[in-house]
PDB file of N, CA and C in Angstrom:
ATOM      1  N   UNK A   1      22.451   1.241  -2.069  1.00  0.00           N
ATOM      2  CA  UNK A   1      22.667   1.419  -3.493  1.00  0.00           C
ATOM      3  C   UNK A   1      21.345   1.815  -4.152  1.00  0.00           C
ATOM      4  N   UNK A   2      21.496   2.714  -4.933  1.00  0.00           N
ATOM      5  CA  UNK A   2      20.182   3.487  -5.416  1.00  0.00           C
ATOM      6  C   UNK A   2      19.759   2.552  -6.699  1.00  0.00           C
ATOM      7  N   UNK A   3      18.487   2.363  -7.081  1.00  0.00           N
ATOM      8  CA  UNK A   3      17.541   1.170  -8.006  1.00  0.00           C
ATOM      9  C   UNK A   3      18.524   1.824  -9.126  1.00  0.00           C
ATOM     10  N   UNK A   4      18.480   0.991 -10.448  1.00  0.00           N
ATOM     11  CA  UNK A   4      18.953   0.949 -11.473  1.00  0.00           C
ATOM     12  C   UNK A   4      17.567   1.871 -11.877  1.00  0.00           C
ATOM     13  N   UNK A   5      18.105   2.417 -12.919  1.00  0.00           N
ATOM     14  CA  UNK A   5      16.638   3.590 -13.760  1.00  0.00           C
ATOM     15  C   UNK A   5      15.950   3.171 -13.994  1.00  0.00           C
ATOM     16  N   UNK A   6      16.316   2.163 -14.807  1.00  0.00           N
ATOM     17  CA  UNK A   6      15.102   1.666 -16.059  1.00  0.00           C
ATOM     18  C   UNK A   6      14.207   0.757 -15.309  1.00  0.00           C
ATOM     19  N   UNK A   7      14.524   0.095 -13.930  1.00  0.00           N
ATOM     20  CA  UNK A   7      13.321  -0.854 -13.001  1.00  0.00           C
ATOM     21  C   UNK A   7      12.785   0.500 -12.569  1.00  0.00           C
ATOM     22  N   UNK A   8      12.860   1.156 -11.863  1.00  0.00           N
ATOM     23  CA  UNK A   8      12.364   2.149 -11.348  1.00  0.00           C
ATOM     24  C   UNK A   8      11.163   2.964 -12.526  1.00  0.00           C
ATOM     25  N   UNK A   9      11.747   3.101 -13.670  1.00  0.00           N
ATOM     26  CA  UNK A   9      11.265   3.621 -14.552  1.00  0.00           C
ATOM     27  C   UNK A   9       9.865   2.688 -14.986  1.00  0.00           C
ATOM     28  N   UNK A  10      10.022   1.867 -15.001  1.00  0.00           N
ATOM     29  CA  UNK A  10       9.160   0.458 -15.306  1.00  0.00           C
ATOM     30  C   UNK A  10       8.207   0.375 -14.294  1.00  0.00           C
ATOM     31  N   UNK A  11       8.300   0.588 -12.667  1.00  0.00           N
ATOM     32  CA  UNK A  11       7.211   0.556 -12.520  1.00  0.00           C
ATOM     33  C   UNK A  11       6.878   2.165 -11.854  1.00  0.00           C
ATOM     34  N   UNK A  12       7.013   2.835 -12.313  1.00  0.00           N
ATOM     35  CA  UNK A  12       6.893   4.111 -11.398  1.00  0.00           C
ATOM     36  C   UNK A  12       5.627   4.790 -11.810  1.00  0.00           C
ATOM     37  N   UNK A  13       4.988   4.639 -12.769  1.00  0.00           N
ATOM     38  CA  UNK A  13       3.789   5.313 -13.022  1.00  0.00           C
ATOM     39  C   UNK A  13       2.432   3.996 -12.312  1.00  0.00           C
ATOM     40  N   UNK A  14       2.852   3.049 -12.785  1.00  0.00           N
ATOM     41  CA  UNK A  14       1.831   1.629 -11.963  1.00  0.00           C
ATOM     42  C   UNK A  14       1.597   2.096 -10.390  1.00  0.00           C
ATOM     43  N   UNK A  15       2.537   2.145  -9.935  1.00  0.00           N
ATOM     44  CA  UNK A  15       3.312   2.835  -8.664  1.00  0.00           C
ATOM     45  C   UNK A  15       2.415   4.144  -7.932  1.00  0.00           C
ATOM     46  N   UNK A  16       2.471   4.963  -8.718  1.00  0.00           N
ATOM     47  CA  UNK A  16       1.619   6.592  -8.692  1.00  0.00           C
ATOM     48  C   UNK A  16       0.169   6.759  -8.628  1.00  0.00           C
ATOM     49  N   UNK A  17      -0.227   5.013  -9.996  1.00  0.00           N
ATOM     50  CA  UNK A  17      -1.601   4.914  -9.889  1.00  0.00           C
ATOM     51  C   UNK A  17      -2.336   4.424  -8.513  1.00  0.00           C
ATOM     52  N   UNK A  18      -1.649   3.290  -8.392  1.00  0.00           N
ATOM     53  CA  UNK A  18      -2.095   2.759  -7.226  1.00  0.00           C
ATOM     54  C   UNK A  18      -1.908   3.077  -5.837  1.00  0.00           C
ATOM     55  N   UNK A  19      -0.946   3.904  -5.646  1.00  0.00           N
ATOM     56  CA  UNK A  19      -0.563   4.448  -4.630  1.00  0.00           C
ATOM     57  C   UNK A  19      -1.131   5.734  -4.640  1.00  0.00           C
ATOM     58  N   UNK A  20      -2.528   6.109  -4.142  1.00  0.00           N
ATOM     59  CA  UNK A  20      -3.454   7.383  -3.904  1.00  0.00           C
ATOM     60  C   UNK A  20      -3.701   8.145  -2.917  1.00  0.00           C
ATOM     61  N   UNK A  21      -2.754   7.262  -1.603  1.00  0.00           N
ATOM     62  CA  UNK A  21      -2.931   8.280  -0.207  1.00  0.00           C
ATOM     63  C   UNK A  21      -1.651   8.860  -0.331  1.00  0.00           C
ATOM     64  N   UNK A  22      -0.971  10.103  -0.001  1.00  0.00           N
ATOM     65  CA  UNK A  22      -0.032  10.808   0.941  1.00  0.00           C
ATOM     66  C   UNK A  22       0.195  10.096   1.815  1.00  0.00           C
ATOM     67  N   UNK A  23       1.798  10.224   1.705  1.00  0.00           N
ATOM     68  CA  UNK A  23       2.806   9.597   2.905  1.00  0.00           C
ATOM     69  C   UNK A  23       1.711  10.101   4.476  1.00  0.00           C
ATOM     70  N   UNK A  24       1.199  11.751   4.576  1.00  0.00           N
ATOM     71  CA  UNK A  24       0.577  11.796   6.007  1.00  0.00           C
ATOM     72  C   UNK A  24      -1.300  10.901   5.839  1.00  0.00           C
ATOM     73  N   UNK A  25      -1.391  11.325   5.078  1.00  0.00           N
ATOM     74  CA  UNK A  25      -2.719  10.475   5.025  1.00  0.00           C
ATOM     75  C   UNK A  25      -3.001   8.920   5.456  1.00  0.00           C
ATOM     76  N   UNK A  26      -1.608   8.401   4.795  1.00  0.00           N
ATOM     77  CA  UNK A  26      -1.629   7.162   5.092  1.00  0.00           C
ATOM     78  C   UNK A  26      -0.857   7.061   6.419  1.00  0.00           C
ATOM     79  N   UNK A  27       0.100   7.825   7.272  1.00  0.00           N
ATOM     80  CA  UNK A  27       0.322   7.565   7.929  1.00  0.00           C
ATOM     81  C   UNK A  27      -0.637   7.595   9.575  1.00  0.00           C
ATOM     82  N   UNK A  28      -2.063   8.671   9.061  1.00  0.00           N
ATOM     83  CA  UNK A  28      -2.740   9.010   9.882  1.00  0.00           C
ATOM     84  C   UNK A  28      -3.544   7.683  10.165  1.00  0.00           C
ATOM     85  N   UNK A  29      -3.590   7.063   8.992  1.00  0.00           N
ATOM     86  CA  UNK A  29      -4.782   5.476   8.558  1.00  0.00           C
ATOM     87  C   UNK A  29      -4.087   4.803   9.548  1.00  0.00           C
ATOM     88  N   UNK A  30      -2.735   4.199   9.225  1.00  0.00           N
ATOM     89  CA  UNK A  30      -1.920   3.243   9.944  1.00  0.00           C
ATOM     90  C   UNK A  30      -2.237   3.092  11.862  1.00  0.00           C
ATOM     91  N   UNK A  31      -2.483   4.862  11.981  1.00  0.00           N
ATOM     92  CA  UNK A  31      -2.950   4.918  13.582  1.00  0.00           C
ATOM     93  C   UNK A  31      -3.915   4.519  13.882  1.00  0.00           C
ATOM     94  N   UNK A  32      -4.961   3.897  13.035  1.00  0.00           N
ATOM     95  CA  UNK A  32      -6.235   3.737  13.261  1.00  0.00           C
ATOM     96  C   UNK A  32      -6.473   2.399  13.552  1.00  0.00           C
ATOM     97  N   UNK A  33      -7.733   2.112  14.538  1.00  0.00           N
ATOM     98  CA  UNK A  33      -8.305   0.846  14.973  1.00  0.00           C
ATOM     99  C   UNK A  33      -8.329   0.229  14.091  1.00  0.00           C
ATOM    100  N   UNK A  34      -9.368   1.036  12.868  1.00  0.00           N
ATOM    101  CA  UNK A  34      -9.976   0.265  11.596  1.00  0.00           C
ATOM    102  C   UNK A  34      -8.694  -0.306  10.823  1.00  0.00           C
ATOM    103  N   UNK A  35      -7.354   0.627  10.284  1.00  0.00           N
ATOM    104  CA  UNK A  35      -6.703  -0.126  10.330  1.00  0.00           C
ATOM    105  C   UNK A  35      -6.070  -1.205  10.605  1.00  0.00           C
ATOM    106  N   UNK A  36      -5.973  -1.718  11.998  1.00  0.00           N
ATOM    107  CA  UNK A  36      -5.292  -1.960  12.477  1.00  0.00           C
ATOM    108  C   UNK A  36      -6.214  -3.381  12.270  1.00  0.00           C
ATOM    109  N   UNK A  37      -7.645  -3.523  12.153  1.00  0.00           N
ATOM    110  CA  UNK A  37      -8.729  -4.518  12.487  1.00  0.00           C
ATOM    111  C   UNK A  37      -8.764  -5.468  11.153  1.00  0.00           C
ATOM    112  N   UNK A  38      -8.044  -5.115  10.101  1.00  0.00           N
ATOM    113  CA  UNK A  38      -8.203  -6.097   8.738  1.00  0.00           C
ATOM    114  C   UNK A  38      -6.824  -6.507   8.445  1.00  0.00           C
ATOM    115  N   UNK A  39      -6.859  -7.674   7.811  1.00  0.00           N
ATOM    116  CA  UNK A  39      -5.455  -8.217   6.984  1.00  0.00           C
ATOM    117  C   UNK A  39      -4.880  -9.479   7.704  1.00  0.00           C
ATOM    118  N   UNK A  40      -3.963  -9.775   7.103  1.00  0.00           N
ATOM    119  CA  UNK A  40      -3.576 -11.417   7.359  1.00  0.00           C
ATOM    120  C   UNK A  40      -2.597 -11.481   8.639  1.00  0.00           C
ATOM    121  N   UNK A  41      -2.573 -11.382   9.808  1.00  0.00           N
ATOM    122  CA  UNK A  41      -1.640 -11.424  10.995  1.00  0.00           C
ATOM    123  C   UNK A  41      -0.891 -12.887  11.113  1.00  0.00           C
ATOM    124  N   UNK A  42       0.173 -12.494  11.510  1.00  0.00           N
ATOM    125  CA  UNK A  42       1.036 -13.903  11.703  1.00  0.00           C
ATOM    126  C   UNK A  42       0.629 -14.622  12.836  1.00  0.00           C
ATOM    127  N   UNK A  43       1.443 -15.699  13.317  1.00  0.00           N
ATOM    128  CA  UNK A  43       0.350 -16.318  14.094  1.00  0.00           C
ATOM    129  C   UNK A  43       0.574 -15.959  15.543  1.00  0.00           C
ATOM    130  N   UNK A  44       1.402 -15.010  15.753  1.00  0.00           N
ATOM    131  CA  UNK A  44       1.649 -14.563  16.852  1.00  0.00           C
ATOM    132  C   UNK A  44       0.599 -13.280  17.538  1.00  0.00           C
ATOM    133  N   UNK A  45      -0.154 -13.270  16.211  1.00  0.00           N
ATOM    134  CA  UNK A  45      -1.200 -12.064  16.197  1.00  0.00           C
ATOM    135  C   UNK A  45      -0.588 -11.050  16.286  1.00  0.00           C
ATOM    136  N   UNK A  46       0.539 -10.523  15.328  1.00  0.00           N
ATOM    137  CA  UNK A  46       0.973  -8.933  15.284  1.00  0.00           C
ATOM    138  C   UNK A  46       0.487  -8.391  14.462  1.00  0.00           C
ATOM    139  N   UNK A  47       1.259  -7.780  13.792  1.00  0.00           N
ATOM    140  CA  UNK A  47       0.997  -6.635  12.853  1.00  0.00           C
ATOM    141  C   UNK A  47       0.723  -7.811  11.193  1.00  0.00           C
ATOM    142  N   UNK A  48      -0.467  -7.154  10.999  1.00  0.00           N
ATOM    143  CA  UNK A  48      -0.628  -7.752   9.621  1.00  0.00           C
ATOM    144  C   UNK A  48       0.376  -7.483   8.485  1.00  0.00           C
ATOM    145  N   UNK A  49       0.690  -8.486   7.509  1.00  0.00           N
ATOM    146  CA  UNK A  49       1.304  -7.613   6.445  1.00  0.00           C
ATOM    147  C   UNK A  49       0.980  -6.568   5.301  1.00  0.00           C
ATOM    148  N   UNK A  50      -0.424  -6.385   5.674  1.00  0.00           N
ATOM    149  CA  UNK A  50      -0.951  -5.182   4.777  1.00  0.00           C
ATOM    150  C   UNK A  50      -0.685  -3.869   5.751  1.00  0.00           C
ATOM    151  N   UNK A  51      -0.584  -3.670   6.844  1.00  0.00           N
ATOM    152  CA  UNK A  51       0.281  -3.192   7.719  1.00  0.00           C
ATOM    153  C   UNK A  51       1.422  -2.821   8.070  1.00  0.00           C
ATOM    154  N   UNK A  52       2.295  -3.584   7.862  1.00  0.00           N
ATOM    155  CA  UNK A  52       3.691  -3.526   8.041  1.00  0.00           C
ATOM    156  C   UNK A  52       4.029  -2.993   6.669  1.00  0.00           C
ATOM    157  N   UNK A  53       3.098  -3.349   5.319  1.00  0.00           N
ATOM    158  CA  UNK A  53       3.104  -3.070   3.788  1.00  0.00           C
ATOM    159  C   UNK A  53       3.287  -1.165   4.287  1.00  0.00           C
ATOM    160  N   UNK A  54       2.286  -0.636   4.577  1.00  0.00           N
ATOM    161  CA  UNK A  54       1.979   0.905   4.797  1.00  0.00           C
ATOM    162  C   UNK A  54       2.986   1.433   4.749  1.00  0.00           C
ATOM    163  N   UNK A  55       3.491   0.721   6.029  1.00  0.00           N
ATOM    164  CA  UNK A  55       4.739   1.751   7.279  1.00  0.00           C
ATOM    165  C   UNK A  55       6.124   1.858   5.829  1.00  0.00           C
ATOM    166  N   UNK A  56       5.850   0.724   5.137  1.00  0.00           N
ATOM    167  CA  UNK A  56       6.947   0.829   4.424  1.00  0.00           C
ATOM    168  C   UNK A  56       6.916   1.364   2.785  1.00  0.00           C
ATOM    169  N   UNK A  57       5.358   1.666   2.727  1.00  0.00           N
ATOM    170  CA  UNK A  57       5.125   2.804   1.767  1.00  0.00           C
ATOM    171  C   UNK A  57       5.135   4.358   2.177  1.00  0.00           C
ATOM    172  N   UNK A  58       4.738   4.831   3.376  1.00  0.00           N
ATOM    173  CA  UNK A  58       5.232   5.902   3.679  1.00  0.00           C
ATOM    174  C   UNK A  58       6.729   5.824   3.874  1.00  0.00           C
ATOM    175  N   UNK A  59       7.421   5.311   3.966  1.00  0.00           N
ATOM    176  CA  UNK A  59       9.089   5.359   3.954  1.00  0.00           C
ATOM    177  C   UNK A  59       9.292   5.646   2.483  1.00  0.00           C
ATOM    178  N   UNK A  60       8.667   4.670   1.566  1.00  0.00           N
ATOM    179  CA  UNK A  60       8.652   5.082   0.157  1.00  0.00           C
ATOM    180  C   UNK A  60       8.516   6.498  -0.532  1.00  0.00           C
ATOM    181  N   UNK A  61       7.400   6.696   0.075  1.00  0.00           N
ATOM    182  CA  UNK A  61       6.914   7.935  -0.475  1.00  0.00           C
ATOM    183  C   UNK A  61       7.526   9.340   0.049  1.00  0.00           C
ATOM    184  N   UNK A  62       8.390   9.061   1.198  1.00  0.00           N
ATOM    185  CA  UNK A  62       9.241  10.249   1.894  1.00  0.00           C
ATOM    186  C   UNK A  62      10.421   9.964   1.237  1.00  0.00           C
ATOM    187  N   UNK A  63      10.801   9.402   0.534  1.00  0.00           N
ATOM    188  CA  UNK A  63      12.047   9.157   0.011  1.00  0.00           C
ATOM    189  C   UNK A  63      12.307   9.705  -1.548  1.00  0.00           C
ATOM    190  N   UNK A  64      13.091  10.735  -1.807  1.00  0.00           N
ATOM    191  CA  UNK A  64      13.298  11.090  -3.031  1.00  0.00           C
ATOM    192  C   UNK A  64      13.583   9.964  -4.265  1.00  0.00           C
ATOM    193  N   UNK A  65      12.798  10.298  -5.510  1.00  0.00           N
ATOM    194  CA  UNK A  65      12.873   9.363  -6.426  1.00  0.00           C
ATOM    195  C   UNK A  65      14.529   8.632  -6.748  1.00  0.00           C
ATOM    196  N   UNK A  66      15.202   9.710  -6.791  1.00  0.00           N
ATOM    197  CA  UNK A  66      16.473   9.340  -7.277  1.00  0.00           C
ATOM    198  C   UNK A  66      17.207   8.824  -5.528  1.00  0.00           C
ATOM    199  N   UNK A  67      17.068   8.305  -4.541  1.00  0.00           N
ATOM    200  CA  UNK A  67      17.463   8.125  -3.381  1.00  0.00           C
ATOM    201  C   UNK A  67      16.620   6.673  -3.298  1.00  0.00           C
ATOM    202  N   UNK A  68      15.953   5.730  -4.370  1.00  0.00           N
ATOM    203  CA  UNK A  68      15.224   4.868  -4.090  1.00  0.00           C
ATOM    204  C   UNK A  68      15.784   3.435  -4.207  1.00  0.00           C
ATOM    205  N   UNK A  69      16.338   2.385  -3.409  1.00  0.00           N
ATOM    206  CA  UNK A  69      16.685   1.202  -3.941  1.00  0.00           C
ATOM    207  C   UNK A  69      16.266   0.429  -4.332  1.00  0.00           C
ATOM    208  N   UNK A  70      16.597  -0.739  -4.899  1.00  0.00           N
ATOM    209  CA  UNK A  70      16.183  -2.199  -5.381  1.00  0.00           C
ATOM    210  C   UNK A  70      15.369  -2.176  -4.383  1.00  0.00           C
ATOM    211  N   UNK A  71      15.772  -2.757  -3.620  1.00  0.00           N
ATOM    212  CA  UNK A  71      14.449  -3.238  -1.986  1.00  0.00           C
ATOM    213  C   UNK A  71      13.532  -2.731  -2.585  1.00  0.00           C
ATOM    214  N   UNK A  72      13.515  -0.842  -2.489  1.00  0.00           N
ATOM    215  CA  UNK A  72      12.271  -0.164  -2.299  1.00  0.00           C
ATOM    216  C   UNK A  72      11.324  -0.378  -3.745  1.00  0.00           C
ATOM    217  N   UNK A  73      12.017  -0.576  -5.221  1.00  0.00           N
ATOM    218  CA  UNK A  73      11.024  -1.078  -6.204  1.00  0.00           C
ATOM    219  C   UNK A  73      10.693  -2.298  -5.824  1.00  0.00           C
ATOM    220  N   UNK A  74      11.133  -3.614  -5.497  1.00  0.00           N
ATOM    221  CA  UNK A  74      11.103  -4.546  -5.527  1.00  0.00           C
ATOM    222  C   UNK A  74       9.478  -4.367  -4.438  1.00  0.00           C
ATOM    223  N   UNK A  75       9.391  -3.359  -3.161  1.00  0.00           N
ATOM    224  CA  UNK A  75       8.115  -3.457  -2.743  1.00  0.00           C
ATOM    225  C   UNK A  75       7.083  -2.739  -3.470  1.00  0.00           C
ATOM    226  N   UNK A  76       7.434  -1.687  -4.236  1.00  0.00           N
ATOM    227  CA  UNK A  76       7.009  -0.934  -5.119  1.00  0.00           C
ATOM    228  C   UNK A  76       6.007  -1.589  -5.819  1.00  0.00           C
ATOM    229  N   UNK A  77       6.625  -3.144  -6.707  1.00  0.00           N
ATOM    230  CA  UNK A  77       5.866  -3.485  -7.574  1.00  0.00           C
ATOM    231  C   UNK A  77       5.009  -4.526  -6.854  1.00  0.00           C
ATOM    232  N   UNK A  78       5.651  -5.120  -5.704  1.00  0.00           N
ATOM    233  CA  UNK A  78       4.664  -5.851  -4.929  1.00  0.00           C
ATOM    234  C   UNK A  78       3.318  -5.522  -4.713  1.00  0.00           C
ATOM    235  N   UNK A  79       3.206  -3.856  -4.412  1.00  0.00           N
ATOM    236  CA  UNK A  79       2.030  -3.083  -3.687  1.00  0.00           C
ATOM    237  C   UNK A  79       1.402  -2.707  -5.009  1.00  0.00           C
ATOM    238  N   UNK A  80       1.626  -2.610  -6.396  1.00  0.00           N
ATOM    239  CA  UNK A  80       1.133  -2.692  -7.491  1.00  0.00           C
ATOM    240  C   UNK A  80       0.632  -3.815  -7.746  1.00  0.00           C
ATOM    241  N   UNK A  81       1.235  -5.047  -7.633  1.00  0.00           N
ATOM    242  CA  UNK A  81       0.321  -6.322  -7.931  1.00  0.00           C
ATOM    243  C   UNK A  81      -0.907  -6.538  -6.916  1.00  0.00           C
ATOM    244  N   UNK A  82      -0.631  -5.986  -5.719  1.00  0.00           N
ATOM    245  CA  UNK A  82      -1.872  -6.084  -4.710  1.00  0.00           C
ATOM    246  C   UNK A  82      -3.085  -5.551  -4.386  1.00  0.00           C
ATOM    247  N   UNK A  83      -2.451  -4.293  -5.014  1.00  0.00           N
ATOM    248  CA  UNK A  83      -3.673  -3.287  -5.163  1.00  0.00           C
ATOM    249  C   UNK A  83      -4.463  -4.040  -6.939  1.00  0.00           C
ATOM    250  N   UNK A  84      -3.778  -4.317  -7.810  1.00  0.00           N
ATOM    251  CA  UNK A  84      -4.455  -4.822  -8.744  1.00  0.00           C
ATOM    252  C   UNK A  84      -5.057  -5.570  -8.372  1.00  0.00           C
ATOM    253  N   UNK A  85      -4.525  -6.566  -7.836  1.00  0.00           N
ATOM    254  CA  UNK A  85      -5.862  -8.083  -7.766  1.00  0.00           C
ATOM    255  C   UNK A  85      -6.910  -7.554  -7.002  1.00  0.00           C
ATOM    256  N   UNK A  86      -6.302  -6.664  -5.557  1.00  0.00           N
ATOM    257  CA  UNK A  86      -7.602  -6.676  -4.832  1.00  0.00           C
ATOM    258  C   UNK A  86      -8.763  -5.914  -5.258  1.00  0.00           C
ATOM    259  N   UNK A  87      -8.612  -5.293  -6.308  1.00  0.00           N
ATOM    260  CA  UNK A  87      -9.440  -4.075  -6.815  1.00  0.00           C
ATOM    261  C   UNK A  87     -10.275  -4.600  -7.642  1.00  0.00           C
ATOM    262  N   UNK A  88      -9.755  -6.316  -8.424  1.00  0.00           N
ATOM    263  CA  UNK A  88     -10.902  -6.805  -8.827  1.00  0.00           C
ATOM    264  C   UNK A  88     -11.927  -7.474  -7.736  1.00  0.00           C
ATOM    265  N   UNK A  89     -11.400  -7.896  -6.900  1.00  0.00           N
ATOM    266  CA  UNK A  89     -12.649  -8.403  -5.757  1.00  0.00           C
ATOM    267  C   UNK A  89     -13.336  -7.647  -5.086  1.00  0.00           C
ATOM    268  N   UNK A  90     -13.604  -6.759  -6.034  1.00  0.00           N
ATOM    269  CA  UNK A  90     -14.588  -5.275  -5.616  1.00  0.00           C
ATOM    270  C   UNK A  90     -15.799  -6.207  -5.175  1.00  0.00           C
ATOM    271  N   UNK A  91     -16.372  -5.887  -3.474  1.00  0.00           N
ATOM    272  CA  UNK A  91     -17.266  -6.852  -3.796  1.00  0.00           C
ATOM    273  C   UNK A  91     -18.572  -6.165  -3.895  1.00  0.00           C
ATOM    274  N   UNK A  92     -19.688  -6.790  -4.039  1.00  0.00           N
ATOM    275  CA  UNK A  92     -20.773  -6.440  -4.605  1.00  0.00           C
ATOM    276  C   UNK A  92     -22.226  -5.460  -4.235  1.00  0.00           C
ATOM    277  N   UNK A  93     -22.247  -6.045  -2.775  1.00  0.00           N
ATOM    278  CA  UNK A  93     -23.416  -5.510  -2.024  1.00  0.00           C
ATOM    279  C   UNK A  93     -23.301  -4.880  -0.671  1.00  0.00           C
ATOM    280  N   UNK A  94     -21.646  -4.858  -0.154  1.00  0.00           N
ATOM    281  CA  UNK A  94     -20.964  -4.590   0.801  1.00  0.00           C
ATOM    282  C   UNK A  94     -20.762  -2.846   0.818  1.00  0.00           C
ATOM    283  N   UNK A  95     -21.337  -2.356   2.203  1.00  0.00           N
ATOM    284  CA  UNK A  95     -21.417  -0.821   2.060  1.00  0.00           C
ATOM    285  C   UNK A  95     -19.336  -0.472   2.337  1.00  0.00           C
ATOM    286  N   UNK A  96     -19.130   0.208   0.568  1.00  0.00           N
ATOM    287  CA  UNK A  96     -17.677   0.310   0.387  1.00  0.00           C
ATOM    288  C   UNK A  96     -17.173   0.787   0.949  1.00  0.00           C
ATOM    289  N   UNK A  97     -17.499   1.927   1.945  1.00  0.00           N
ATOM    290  CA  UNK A  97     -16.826   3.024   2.955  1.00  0.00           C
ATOM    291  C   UNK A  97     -16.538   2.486   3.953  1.00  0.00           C
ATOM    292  N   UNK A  98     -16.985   1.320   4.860  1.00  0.00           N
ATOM    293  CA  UNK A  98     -16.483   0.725   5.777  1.00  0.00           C
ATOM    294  C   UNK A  98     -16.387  -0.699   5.432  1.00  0.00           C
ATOM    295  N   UNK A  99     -15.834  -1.076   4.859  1.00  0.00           N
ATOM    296  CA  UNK A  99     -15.550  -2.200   4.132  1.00  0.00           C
ATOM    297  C   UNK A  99     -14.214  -2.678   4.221  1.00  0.00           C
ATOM    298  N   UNK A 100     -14.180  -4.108   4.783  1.00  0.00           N
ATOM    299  CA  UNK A 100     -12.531  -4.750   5.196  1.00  0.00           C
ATOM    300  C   UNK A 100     -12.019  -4.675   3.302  1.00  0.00           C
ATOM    301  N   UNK A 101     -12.527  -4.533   2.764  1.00  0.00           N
ATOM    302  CA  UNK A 101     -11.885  -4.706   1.598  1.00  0.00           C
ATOM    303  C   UNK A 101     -11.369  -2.963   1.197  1.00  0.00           C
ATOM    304  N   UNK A 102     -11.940  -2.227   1.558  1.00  0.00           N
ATOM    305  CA  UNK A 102     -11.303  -0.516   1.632  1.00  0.00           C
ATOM    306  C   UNK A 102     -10.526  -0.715   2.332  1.00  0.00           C
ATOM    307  N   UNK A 103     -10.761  -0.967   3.832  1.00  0.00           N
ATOM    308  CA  UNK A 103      -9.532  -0.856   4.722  1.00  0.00           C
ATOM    309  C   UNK A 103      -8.320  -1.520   4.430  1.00  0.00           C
ATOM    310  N   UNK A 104      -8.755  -2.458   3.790  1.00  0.00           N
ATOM    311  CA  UNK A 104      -7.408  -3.995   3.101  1.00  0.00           C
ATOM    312  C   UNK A 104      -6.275  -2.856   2.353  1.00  0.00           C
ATOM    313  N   UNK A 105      -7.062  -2.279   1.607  1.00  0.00           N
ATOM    314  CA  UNK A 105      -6.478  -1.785   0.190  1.00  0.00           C
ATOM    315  C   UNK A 105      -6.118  -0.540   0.673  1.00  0.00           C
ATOM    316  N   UNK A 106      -6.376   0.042   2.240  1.00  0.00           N
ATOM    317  CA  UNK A 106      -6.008   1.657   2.527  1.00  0.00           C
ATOM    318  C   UNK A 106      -4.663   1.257   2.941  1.00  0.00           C
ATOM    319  N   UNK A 107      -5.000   0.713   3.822  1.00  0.00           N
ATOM    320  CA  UNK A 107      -3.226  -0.092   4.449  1.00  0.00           C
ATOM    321  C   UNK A 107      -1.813  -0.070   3.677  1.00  0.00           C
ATOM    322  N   UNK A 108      -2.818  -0.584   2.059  1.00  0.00           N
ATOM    323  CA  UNK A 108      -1.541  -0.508   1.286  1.00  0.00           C
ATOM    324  C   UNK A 108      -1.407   0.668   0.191  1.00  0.00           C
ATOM    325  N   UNK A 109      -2.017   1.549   0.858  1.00  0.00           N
ATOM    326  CA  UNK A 109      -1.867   3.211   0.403  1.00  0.00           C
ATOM    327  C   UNK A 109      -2.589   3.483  -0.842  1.00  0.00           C
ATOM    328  N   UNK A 110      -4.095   2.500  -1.201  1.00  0.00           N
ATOM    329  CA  UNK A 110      -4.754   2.929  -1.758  1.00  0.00           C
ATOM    330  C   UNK A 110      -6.173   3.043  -1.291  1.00  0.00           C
ATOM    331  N   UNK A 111      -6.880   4.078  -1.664  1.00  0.00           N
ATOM    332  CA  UNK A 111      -8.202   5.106  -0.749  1.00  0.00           C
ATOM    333  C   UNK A 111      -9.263   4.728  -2.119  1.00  0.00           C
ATOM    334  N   UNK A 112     -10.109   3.210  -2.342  1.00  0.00           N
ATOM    335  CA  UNK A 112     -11.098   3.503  -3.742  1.00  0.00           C
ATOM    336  C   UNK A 112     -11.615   4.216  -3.977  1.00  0.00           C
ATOM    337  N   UNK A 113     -12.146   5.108  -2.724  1.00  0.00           N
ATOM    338  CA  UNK A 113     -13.173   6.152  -2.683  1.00  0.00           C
ATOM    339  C   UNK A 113     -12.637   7.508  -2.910  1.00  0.00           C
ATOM    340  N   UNK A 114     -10.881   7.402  -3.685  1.00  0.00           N
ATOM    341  CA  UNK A 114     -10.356   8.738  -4.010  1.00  0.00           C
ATOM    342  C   UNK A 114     -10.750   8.708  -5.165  1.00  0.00           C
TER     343      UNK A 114
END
């Protein structure tokens, strides 16, 4: 069942901001060590959920606006609240380009250094 408008509408520009890689960009990240080396893993040591977050923003982002469900805002605004907070714990003296806190925040399809 496709999202009701007006949620969709509500967060879809929050959405656009924070979301700064391409579905291939980010899907190229996801292949990566560095990826693969930051974020919170379950205790089985799999896939982190800033990880598993990606795979399911490139699904997002290949998916036509009007083809989008509840589920998919409902992660929509998740990956908006995450990229907000984490963007304040910009941290201070840490070289930003290789930084678990870039990689944290690439995972979930945002690039600071765009």
């Amino acid at each position: 069942m496709n999202a009701a408008p007006h949620q969709l509408e509500d967060v879809w520009s929050d959405w656009k901001d924070a979301v700064t890689m391409t579905a291939s960009q980010l899907e190229t990240w996801l292949d990566s060590d560095e990826s693969r080396s930051v974020g919170q893993k379950d205790s089985a040591g799999g896939e982190s959920v800033g990880h598993e977050s990606g795979r399911r923003i490139v699904d997002i982002l290949r998916t036509r606006k009007a083809e989008l469900t509840d589920d998919d805002v409902a992660h929509m605004r998740k990956v908006v609240g995450y990229v907000h907070r984490h963007l304040a714990q910009k941290p201070s003296k840490e070289d930003l380009e290789t930084s678990k806190w870039r990689y944290s925040l690439m995972n979930w399809g945002h690039d600071p250094l765009n």
